[in-house]
Protein backbone atom coordinates (compact mmCIF):
# COMPACT_ATOMS: atom_id res chain seq x y z
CA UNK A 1 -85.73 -182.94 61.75
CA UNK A 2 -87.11 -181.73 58.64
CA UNK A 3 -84.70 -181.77 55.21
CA UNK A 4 -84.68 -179.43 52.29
CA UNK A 5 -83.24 -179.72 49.26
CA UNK A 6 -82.29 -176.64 46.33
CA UNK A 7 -80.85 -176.58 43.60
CA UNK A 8 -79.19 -173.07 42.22
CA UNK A 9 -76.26 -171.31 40.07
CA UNK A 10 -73.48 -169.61 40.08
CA UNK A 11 -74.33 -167.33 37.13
CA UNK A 12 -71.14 -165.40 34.78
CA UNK A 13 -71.01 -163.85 32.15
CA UNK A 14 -68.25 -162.39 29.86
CA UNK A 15 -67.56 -159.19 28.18
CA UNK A 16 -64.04 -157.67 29.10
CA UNK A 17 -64.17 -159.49 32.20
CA UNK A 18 -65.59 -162.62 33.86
CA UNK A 19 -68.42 -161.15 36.23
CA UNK A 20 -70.54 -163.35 38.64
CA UNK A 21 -74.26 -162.51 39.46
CA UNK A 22 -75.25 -162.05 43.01
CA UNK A 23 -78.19 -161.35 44.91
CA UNK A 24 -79.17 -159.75 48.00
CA UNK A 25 -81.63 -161.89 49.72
CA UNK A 26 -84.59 -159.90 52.12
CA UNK A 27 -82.76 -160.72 55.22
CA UNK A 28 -79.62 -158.86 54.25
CA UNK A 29 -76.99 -161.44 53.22
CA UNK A 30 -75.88 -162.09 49.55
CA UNK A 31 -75.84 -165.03 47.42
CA UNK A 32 -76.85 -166.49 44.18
CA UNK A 33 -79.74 -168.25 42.63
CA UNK A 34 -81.39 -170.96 44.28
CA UNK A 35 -84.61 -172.90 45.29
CA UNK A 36 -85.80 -175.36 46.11
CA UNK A 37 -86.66 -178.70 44.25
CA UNK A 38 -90.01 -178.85 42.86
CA UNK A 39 -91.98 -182.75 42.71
CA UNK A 40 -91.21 -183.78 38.76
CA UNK A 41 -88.28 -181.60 38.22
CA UNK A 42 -84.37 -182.12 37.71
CA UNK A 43 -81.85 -180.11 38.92
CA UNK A 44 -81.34 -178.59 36.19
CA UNK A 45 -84.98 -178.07 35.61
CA UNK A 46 -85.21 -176.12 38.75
CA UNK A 47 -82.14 -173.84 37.91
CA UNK A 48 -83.47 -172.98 34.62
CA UNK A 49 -86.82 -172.31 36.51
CA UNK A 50 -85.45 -170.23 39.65
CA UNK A 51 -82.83 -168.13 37.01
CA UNK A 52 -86.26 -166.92 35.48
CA UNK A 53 -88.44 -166.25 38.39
CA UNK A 54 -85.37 -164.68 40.38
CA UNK A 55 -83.91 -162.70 38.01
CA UNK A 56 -85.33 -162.82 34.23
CA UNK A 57 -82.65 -164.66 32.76
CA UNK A 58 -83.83 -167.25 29.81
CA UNK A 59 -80.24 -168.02 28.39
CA UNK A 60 -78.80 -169.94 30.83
CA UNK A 61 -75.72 -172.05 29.55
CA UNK A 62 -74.70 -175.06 31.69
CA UNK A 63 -70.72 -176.07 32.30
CA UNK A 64 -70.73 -179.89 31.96
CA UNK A 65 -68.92 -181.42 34.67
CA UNK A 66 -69.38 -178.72 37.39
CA UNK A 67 -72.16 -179.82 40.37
CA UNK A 68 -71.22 -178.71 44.24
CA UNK A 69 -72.66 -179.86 46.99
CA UNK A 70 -73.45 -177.69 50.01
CA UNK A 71 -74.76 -178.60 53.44
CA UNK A 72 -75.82 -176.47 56.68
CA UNK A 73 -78.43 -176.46 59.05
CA UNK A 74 -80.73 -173.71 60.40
CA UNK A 75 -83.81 -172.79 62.34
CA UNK A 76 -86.85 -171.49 61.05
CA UNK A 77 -90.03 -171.46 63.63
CA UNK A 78 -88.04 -173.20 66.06
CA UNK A 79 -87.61 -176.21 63.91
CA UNK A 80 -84.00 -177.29 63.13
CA UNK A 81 -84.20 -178.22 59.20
CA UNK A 82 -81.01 -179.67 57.65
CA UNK A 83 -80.39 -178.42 54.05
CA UNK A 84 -78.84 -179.10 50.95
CA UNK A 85 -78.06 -177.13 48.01
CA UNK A 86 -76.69 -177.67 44.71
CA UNK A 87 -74.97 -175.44 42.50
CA UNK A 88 -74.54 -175.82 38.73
CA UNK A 89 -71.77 -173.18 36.99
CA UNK A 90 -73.94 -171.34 34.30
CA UNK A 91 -72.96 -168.48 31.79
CA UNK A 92 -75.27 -165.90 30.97
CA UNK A 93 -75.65 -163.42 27.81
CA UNK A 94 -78.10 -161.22 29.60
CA UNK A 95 -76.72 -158.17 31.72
CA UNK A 96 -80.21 -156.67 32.80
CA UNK A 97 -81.34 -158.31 35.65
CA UNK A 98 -85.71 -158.21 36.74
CA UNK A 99 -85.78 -158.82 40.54
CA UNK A 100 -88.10 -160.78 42.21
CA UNK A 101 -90.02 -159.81 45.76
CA UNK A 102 -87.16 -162.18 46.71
CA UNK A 103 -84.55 -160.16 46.54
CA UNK A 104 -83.49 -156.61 47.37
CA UNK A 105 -80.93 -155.74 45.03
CA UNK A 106 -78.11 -157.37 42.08
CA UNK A 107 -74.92 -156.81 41.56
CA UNK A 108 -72.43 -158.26 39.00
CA UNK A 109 -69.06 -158.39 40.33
CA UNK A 110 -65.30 -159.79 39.82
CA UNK A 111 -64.45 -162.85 41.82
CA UNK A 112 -62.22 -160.80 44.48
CA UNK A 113 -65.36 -158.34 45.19
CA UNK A 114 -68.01 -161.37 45.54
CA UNK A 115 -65.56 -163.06 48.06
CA UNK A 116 -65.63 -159.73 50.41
CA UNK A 117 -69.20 -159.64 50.42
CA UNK A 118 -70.23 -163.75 50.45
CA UNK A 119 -71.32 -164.32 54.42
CA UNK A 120 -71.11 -168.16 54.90
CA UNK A 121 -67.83 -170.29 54.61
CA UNK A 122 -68.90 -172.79 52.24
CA UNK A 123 -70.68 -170.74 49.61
CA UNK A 124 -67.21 -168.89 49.82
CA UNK A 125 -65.45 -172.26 49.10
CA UNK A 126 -68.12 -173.19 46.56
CA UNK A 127 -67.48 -170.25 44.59
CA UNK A 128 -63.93 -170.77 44.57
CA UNK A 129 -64.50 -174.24 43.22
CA UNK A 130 -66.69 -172.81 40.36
CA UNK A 131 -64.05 -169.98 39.34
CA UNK A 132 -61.46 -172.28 39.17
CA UNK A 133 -63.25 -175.02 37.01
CA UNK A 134 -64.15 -171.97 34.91
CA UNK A 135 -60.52 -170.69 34.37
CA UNK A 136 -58.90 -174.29 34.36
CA UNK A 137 -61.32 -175.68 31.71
CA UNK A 138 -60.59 -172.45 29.71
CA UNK A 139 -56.63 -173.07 30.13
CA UNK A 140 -57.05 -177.02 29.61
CA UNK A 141 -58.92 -177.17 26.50
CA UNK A 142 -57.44 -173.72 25.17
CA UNK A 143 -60.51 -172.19 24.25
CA UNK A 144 -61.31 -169.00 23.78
CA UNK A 145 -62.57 -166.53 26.02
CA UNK A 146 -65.32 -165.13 24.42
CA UNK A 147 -67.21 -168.59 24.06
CA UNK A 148 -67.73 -167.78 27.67
């Protein structure tokens, strides 16, 4: 069995209102930044690098302390590959978004609309994780909301 490993982001950012970034991948179903793990790079190397080639985005701001885990498996060419992906909680300043080929179309959308259009169970429960940490380390520390 083969393995794969990516790295990607839940991307925000904050005017009003805490919006999310998500894509809509060429097969149909929606999700955020990712891909894979180059030879040489970090994690966060790779996010930095697929926020860029995905979407244009060059400001990404990492949350310290937030790093999900995520593992399925699928087939591709009748080979079962097991896969993990890691997502880092990132704010944004950008709003206009450059598509790849990768990707059909963006949308930036309040938590309750990304949960009705998310597909798979635990990039559903991943995302919960990151808008919690994101409201809880806003409450804890009693910072304001437009740092974020």
């Amino acid at each position: 069995m083969e393995r794969e490993l990516s790295v990607g982001a839940i991307v925000f950012r904050k005017n009003k209102e805490i919006k999310y970034l998500i894509l809509q991948y060429g097969l149909g179903h929606w999700g955020f930044v990712k891909g894979k793990l180059e030879k040489g790079e970090s994690e966060k190397e790779t996010v930095i690098r697929e926020a860029e080639e995905e979407t244009g985005i060059k400001d990404l701001e990492f949350l310290d302390n937030f790093r999900e885990k995520e593992s399925y498996f699928y087939r591709w060419e009748e080979k079962l590959i097991s896969k993990d992906v890691i997502y880092y909680l990132t704010k944004t300043n950008t709003e206009k978004i450059k598509l790849s080929h990768e990707h059909k179309y963006f949308k930036w959308l309040n938590y309750e609309d990304i949960l009705k259009i998310l597909k798979f169970k635990n990039e559903k429960e991943i995302f919960r994780k990151a808008d919690e940490f994101l409201r809880n380390e806003k409450t804890s520390v009693q910072r304001n909301l437009d740092k974020y």
